[in-house]
C-alpha atoms as a PDB file:
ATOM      1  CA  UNK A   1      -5.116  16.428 -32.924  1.00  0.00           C
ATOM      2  CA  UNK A   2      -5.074  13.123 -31.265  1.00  0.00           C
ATOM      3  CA  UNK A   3      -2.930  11.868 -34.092  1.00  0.00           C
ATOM      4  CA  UNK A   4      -0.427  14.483 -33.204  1.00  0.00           C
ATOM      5  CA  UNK A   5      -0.515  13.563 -29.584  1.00  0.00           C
ATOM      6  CA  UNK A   6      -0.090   9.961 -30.760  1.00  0.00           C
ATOM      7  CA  UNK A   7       3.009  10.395 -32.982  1.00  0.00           C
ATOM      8  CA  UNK A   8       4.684  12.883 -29.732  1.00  0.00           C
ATOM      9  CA  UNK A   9       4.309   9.640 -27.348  1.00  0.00           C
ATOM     10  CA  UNK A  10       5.187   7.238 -29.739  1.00  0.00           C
ATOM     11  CA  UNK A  11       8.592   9.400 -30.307  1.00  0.00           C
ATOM     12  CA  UNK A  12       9.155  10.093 -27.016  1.00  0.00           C
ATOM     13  CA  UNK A  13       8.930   5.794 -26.955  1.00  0.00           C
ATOM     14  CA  UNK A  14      11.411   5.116 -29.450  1.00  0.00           C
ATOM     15  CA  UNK A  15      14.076   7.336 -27.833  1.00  0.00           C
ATOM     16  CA  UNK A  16      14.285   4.554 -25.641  1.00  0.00           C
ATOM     17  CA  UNK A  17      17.374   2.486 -25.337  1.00  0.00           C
ATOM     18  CA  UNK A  18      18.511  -0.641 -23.346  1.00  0.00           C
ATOM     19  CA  UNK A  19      21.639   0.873 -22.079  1.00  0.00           C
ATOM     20  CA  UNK A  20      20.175   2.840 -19.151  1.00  0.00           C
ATOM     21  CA  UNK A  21      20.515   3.440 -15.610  1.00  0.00           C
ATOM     22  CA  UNK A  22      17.931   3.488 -12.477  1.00  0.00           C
ATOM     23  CA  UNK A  23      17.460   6.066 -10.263  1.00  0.00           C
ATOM     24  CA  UNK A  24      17.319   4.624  -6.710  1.00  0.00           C
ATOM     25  CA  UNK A  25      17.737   6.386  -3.709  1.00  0.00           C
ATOM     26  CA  UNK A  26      19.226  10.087  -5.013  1.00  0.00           C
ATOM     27  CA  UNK A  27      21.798   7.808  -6.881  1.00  0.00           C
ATOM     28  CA  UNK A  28      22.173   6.175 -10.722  1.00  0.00           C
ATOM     29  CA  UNK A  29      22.418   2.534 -10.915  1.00  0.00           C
ATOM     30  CA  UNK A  30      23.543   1.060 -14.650  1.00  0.00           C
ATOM     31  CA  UNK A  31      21.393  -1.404 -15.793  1.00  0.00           C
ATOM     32  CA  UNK A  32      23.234  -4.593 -15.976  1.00  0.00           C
ATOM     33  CA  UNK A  33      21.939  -7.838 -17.458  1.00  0.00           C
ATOM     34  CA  UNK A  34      23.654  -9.991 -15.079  1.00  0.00           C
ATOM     35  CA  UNK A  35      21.397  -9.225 -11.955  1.00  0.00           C
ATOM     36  CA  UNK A  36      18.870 -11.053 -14.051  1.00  0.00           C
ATOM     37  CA  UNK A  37      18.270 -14.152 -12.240  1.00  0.00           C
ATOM     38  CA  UNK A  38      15.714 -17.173 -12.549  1.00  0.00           C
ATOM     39  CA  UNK A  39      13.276 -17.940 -10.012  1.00  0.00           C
ATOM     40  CA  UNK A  40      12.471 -21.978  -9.313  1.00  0.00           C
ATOM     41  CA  UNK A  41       8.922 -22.822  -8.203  1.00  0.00           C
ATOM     42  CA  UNK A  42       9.196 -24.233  -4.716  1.00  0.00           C
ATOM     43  CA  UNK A  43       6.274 -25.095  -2.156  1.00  0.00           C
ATOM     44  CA  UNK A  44       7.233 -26.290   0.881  1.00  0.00           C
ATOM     45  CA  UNK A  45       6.464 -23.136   3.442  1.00  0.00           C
ATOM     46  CA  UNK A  46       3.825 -21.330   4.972  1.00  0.00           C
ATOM     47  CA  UNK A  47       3.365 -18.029   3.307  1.00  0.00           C
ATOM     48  CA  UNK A  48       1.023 -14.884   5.197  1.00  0.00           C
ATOM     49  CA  UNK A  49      -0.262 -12.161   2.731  1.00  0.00           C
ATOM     50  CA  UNK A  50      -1.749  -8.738   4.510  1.00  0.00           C
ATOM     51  CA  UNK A  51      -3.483  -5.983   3.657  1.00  0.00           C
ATOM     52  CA  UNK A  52      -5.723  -3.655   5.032  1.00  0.00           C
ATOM     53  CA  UNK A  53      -8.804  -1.714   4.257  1.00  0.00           C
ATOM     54  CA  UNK A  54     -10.565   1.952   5.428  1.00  0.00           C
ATOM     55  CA  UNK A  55     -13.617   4.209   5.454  1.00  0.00           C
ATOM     56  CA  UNK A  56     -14.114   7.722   6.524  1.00  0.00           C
ATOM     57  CA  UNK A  57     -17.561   7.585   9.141  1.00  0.00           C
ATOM     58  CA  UNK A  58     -17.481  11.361   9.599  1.00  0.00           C
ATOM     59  CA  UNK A  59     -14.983  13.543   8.733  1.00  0.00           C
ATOM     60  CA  UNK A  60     -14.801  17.513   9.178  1.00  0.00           C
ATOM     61  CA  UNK A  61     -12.121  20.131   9.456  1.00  0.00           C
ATOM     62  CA  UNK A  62     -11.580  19.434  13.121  1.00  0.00           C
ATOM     63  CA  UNK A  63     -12.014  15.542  13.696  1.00  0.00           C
ATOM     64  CA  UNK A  64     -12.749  12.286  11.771  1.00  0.00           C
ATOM     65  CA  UNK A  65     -13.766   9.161  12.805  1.00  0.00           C
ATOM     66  CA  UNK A  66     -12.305   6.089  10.596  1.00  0.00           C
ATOM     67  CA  UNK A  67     -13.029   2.638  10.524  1.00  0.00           C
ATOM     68  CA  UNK A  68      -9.963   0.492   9.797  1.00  0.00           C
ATOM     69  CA  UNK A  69      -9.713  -3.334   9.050  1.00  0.00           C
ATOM     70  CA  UNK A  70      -6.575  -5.720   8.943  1.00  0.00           C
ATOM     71  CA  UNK A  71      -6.471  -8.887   7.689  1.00  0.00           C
ATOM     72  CA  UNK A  72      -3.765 -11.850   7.519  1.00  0.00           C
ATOM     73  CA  UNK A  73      -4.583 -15.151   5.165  1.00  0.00           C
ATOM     74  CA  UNK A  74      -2.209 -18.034   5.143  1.00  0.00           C
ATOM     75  CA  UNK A  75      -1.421 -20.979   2.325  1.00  0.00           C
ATOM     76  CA  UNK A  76       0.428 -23.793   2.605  1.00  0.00           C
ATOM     77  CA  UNK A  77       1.166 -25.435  -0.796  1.00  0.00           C
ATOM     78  CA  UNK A  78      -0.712 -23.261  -2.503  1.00  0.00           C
ATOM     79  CA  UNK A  79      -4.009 -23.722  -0.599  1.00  0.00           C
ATOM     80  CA  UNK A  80      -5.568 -21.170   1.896  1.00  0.00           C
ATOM     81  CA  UNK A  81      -5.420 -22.921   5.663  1.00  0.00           C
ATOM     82  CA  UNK A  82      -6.320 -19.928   7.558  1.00  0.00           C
ATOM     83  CA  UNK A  83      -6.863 -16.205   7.587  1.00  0.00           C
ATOM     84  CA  UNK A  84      -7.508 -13.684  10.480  1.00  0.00           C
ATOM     85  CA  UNK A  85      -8.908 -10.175  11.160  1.00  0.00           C
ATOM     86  CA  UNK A  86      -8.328  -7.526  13.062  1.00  0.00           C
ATOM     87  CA  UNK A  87     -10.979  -4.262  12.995  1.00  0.00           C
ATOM     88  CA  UNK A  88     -10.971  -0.744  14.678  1.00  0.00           C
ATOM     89  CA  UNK A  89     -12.549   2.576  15.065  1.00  0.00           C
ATOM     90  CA  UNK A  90     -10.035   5.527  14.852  1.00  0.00           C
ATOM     91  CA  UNK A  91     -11.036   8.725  16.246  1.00  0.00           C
ATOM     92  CA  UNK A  92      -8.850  11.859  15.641  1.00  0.00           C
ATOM     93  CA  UNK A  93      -9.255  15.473  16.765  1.00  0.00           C
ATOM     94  CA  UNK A  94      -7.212  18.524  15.881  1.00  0.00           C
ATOM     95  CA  UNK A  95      -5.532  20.021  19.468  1.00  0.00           C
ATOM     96  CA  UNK A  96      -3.393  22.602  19.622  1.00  0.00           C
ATOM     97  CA  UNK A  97      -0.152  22.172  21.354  1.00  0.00           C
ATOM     98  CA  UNK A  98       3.512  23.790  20.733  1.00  0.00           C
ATOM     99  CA  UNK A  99       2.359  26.895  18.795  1.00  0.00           C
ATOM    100  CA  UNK A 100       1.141  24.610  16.428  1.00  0.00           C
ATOM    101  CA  UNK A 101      -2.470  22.250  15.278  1.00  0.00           C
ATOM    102  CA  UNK A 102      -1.720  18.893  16.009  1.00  0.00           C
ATOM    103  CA  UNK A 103      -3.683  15.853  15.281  1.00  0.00           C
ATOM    104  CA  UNK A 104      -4.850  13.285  18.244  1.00  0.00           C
ATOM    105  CA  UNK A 105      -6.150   9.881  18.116  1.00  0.00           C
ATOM    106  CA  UNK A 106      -8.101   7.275  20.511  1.00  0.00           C
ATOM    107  CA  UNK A 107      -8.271   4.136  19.192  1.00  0.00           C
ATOM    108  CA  UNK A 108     -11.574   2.284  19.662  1.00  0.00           C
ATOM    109  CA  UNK A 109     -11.708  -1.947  19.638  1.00  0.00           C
ATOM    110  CA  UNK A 110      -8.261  -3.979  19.242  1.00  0.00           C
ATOM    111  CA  UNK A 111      -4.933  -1.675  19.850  1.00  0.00           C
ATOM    112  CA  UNK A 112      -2.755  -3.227  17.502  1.00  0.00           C
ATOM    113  CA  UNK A 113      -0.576   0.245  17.361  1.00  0.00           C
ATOM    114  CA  UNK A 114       0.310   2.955  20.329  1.00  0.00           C
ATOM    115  CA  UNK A 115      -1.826   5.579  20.336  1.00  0.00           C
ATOM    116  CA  UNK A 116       1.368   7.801  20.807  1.00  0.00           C
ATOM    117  CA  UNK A 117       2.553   7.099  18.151  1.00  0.00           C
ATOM    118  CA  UNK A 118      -0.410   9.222  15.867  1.00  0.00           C
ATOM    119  CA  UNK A 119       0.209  12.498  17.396  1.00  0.00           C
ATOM    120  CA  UNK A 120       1.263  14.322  14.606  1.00  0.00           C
ATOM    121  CA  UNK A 121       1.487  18.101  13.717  1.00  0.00           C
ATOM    122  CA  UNK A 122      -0.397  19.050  10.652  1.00  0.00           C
ATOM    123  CA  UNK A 123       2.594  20.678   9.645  1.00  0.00           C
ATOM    124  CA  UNK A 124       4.584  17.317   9.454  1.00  0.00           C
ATOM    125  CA  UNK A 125       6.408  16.456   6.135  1.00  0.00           C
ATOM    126  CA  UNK A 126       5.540  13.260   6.360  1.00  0.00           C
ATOM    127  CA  UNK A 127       1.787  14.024   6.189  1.00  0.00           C
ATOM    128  CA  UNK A 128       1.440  17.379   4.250  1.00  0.00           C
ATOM    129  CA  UNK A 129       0.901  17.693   0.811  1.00  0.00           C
ATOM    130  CA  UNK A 130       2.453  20.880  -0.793  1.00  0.00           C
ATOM    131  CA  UNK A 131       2.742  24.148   1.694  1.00  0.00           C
ATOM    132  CA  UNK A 132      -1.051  23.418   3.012  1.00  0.00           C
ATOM    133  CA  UNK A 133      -1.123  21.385   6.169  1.00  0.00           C
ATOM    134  CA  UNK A 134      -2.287  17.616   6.106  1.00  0.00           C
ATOM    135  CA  UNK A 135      -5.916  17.231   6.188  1.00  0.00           C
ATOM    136  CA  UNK A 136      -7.123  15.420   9.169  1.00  0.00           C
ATOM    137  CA  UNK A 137      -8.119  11.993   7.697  1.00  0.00           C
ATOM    138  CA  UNK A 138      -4.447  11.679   6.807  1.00  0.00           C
ATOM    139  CA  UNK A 139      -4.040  10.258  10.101  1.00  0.00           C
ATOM    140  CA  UNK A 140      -6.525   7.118   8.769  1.00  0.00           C
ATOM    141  CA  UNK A 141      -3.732   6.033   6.376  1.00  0.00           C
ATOM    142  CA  UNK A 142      -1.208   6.668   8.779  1.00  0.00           C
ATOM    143  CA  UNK A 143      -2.905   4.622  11.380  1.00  0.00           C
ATOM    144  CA  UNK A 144      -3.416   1.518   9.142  1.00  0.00           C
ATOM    145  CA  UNK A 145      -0.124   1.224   7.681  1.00  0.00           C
ATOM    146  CA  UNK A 146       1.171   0.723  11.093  1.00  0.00           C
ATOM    147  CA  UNK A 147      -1.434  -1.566  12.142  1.00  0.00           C
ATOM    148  CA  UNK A 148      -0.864  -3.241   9.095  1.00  0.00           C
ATOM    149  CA  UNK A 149       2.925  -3.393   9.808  1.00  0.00           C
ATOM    150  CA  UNK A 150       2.113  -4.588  13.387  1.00  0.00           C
ATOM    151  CA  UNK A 151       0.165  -7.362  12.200  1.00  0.00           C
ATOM    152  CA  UNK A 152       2.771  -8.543  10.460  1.00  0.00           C
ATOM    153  CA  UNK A 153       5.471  -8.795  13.703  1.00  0.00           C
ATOM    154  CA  UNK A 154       2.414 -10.471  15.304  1.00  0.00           C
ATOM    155  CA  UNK A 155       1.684 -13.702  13.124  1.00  0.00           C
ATOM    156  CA  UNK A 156       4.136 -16.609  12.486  1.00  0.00           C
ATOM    157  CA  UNK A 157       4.789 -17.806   9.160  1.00  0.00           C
ATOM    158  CA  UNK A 158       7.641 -18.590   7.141  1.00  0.00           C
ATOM    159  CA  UNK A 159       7.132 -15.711   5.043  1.00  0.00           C
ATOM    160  CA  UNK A 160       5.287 -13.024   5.620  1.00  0.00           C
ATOM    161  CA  UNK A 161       4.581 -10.212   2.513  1.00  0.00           C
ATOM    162  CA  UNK A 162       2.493  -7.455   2.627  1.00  0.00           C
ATOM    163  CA  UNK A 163       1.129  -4.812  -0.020  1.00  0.00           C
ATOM    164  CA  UNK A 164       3.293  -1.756  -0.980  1.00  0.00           C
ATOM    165  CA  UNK A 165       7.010  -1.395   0.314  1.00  0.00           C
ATOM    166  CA  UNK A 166       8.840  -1.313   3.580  1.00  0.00           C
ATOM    167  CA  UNK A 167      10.213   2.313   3.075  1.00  0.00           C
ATOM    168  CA  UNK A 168       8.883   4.379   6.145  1.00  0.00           C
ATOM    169  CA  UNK A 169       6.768   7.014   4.632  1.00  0.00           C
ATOM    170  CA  UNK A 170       5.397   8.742   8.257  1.00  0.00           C
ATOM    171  CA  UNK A 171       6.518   9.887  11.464  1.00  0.00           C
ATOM    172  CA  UNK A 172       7.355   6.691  13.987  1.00  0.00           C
ATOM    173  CA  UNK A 173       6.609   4.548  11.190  1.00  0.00           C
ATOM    174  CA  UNK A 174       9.990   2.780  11.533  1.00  0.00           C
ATOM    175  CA  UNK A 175       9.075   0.993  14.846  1.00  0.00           C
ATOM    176  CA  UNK A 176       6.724  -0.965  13.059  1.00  0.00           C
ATOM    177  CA  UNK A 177       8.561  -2.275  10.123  1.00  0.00           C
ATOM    178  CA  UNK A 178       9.256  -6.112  11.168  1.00  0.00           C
ATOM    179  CA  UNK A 179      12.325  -7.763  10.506  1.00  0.00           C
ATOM    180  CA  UNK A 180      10.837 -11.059   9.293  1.00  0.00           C
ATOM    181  CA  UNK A 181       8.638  -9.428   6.550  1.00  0.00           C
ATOM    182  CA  UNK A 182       8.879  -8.275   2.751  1.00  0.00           C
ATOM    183  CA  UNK A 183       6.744  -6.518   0.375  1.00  0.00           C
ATOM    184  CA  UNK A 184       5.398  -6.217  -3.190  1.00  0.00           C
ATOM    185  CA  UNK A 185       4.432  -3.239  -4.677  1.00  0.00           C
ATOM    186  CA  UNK A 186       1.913  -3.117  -8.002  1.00  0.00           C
ATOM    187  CA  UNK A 187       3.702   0.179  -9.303  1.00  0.00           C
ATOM    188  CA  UNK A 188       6.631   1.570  -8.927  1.00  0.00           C
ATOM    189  CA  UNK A 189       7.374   5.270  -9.259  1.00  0.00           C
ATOM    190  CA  UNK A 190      11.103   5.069 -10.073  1.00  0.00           C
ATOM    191  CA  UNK A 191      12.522   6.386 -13.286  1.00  0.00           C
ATOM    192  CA  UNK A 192      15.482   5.920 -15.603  1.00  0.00           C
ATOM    193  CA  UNK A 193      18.045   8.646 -16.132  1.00  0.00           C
ATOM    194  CA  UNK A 194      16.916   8.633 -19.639  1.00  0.00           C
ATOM    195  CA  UNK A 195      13.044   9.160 -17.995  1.00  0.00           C
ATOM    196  CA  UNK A 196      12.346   5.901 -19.017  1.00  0.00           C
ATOM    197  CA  UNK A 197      10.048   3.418 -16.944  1.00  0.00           C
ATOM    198  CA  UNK A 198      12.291   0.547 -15.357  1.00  0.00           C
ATOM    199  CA  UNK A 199       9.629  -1.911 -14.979  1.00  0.00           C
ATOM    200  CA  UNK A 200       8.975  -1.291 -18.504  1.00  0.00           C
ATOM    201  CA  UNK A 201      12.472  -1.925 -19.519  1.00  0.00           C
ATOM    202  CA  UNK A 202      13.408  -4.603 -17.462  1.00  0.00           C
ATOM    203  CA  UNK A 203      10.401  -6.296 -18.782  1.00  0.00           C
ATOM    204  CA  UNK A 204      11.778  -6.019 -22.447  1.00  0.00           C
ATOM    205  CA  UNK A 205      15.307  -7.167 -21.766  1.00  0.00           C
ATOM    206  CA  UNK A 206      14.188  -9.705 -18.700  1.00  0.00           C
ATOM    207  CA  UNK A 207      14.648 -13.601 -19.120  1.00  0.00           C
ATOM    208  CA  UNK A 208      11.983 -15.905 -20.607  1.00  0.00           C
ATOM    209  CA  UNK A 209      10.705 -17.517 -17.350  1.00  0.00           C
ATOM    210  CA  UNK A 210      10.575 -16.077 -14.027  1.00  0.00           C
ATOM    211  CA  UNK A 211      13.283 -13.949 -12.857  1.00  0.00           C
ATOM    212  CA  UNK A 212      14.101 -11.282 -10.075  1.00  0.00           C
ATOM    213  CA  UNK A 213      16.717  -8.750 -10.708  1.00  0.00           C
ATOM    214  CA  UNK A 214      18.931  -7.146  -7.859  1.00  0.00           C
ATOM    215  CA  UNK A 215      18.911  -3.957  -7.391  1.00  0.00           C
ATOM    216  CA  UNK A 216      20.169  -2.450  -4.024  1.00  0.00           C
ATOM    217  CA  UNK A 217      20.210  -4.065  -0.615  1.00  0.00           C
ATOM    218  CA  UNK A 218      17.184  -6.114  -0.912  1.00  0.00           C
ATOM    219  CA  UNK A 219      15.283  -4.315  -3.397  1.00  0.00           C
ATOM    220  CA  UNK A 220      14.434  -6.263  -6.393  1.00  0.00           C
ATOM    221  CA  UNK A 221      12.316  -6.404  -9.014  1.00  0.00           C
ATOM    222  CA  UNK A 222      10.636  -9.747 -10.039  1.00  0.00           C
ATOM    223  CA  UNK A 223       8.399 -11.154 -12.470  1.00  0.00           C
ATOM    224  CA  UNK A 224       6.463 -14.263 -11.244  1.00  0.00           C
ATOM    225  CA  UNK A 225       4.858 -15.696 -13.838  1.00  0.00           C
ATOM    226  CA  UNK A 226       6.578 -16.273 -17.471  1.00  0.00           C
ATOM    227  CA  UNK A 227       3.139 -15.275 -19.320  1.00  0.00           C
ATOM    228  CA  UNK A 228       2.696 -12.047 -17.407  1.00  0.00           C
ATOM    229  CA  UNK A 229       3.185  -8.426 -18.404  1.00  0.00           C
ATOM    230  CA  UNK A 230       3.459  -7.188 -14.815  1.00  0.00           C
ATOM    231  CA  UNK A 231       6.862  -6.744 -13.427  1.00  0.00           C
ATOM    232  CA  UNK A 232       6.784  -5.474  -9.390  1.00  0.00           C
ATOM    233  CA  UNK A 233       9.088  -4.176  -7.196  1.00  0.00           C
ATOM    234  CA  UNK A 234       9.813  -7.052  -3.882  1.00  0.00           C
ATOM    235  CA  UNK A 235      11.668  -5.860  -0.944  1.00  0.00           C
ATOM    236  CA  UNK A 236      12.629  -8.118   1.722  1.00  0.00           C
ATOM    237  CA  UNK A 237      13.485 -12.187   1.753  1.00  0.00           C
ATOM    238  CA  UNK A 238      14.653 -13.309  -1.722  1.00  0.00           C
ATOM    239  CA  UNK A 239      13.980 -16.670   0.007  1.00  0.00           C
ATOM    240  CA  UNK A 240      10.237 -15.818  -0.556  1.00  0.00           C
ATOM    241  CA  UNK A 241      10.230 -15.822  -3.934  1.00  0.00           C
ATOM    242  CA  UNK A 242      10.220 -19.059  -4.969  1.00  0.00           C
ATOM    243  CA  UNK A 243       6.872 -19.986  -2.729  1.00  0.00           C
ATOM    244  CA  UNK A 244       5.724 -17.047  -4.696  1.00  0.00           C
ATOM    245  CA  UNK A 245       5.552 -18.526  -8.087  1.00  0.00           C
ATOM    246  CA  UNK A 246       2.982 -21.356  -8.175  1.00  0.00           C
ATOM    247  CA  UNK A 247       0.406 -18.434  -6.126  1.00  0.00           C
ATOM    248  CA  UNK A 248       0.686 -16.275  -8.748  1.00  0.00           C
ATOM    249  CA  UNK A 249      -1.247 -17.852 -11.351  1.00  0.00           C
ATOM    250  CA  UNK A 250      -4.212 -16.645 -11.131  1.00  0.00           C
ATOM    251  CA  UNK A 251      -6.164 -15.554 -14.715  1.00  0.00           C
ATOM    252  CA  UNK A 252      -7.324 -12.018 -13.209  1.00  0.00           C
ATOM    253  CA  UNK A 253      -4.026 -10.509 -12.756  1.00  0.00           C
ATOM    254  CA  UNK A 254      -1.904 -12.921 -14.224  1.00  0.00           C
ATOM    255  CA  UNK A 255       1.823 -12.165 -12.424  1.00  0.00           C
ATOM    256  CA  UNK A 256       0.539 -11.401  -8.580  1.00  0.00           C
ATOM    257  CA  UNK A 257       0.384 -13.231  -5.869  1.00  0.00           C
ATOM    258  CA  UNK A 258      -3.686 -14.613  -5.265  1.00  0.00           C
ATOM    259  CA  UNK A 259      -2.858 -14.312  -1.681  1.00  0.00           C
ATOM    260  CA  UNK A 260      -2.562 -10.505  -1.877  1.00  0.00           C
ATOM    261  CA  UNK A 261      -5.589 -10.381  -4.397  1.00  0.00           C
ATOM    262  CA  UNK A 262      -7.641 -12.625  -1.568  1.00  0.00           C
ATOM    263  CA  UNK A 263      -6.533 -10.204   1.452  1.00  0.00           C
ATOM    264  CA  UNK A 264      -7.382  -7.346  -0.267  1.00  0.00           C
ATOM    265  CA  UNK A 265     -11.288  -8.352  -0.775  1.00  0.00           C
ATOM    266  CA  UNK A 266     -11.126  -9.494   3.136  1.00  0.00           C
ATOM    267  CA  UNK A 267     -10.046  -5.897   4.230  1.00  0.00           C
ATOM    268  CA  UNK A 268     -11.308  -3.794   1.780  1.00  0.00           C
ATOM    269  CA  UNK A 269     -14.406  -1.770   3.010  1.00  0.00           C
ATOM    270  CA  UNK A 270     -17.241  -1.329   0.309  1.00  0.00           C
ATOM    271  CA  UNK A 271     -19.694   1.797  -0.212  1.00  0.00           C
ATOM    272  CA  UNK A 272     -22.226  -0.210   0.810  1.00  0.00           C
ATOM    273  CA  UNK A 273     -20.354  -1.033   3.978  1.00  0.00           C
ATOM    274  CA  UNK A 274     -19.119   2.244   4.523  1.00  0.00           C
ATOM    275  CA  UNK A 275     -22.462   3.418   4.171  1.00  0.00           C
ATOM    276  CA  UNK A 276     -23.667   1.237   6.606  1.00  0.00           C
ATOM    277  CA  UNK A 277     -21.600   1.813   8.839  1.00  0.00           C
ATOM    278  CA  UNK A 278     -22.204   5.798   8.667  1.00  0.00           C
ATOM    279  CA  UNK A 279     -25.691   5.799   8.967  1.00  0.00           C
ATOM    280  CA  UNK A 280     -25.392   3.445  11.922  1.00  0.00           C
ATOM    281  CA  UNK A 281     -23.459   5.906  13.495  1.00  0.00           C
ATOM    282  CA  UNK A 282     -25.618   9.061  12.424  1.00  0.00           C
ATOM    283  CA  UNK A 283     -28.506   7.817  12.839  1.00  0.00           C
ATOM    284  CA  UNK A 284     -28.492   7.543  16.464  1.00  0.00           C
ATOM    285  CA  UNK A 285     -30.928  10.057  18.509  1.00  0.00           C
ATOM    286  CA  UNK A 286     -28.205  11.120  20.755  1.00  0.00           C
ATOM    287  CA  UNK A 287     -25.890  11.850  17.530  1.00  0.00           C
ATOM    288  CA  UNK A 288     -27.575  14.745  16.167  1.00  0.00           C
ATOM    289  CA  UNK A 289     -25.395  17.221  17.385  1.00  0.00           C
ATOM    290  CA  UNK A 290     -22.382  15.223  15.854  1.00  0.00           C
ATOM    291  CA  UNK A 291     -23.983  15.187  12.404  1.00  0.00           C
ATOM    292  CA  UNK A 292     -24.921  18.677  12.376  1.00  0.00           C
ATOM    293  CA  UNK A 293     -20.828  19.249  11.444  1.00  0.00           C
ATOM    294  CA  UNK A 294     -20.965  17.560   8.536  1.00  0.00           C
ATOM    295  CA  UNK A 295     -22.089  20.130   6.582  1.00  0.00           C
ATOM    296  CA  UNK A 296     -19.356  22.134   7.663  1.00  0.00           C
ATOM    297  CA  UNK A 297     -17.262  19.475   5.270  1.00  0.00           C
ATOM    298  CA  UNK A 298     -19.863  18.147   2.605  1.00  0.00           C
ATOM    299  CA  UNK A 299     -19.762  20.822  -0.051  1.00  0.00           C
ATOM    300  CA  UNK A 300     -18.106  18.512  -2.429  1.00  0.00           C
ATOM    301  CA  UNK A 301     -20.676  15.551  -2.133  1.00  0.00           C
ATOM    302  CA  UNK A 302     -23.434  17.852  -2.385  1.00  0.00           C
ATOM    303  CA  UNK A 303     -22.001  18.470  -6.243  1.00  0.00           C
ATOM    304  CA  UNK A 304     -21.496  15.202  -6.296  1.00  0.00           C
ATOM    305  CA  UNK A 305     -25.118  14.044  -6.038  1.00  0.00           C
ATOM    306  CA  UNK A 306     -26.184  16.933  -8.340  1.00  0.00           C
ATOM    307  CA  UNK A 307     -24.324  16.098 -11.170  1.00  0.00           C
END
């Protein structure tokens, strides 16, 4: 059987051509080998990398309280010369308002982002999944990709990338994107007419050393490092891709910036952490009451633990 499944891939594969076209924005774009275009190493600017990190400290049908963590590192010639952090508790509460459930947050420590700005319905397209309204930790990611945006307007360097793209993906999201910023995503979810993966494509038919390739506006895709498999998608500065090229060396992922893999360890929140940080919470004598609704929500870790 798996040697069936093999051979249906593998002709799927060979379908394949080179003459192809994108699928960007609800529109076809043909493949062209001239937007191939080589990237020079250059050093001479300040470059910030940010990302942020999240855990869930209680979360029920009804409210959820999130801790959220931004962070900012800066190089200079290649070399780290700084880095910053910015934390926050994000509490959120189901209220019903319009004829309809909406979702309502305090924000707890640094206010890097209105708290306005994350009152949502559950009903909203840009938080819903499917015909089911958004669950209420939704609001977590919603909260730190605008802190994370916000950030990013806040901090001067000469270039500025973050993690992911600049598309607005929720509600009020575009007051946050920054002018002075681009971004680098590790996948990309864009397909070929012929169903084909881009990345995959461009890859094959790409230059030797370094390149970017123009596709729309100032959405490219650009492969750092010679030696690399990766290809990513950049939006933003093409000006920032040169300063890109001698920080993207690094043996563990070959092809991606180190800043962005360095930012991610200082904002990513472990288990452990996480843990920590929950039983801090719970643990409490005058928190009881609050933990008893967690087993209104904990069905699913309870099977966890038992298998």
């Amino acid at each position: 059987m798996l040697t069936e499944i093999s051979q249906e891939i593998k002709a799927m594969l060979n379908q394949f051509s080179t003459e192809d076209n994108i699928i960007f924005n609800n529109k076809t774009i043909r493949i062209n080998k001239d937007n191939f275009q080589e990237i020079t190493a250059d050093e001479n600017k300040t470059l910030a990398f940010i990302d942020g990190g999240q855990a869930e400290i209680i979360s029920t049908g009804n409210f959820c309280l999130s801790f959220i963590r931004i962070a900012a590192v800066f190089f200079n010639n290649n070399k780290k010369i700084n880095q910053i952090k910015k934390e926050f508790y994000l509490f959120t509460k189901a209220k019903y308002l319009n004829n309809d459930l909406y979702y309502e947050s305090k924000i707890f420590g640094e206010k890097l982002i209105n708290e306005a700005d994350l009152l949502v319905s559950s009903n909203d397209s840009s938080i819903k999944t499917g015909s089911e309204r958004a669950p209420i930790s939704k609001i977590t990611n919603m909260a730190r990709r605008f802190a994370e945006l916000s950030l990013a307007k806040e901090i001067q360097a000469d270039h500025i990338i973050l993690d992911g793209t600049l598309e607005p993906t929720f509600k009020n999201e575009e007051k946050y994107i920054p002018d002075n910023a681009s971004a680098l995503a590790k996948s990309s979810s864009l397909f070929t007419t012929s169903g084909n993966s881009p990345v995959i494509l461009l890859n094959k038919i790409g230059l030797s050393n370094c390149w970017s390739y123009f596709l729309e506006n100032k959405t490219y895709f650009v492969k750092l490092n010679s030696k690399a498999k990766h290809v990513f998608r950049f939006e933003g500065n093409k000006e920032a891709l040169p300063h890109l090229i001698n920080n993207s060396t690094d043996a563990l992922f070959l092809g991606y910036p180190y800043g962005l893999i360095f930012v991610d360890q200082i904002a990513r929140i472990s288990n452990s952490e996480k843990n920590s940080l929950k039983m801090n919470f719970l643990l409490r004598k005058d928190n009881q009451e609050i933990a008893e609704y967690l087993s209104t929500s904990n069905a699913h870790e309870i099977l966890d633990n038992i298998s």
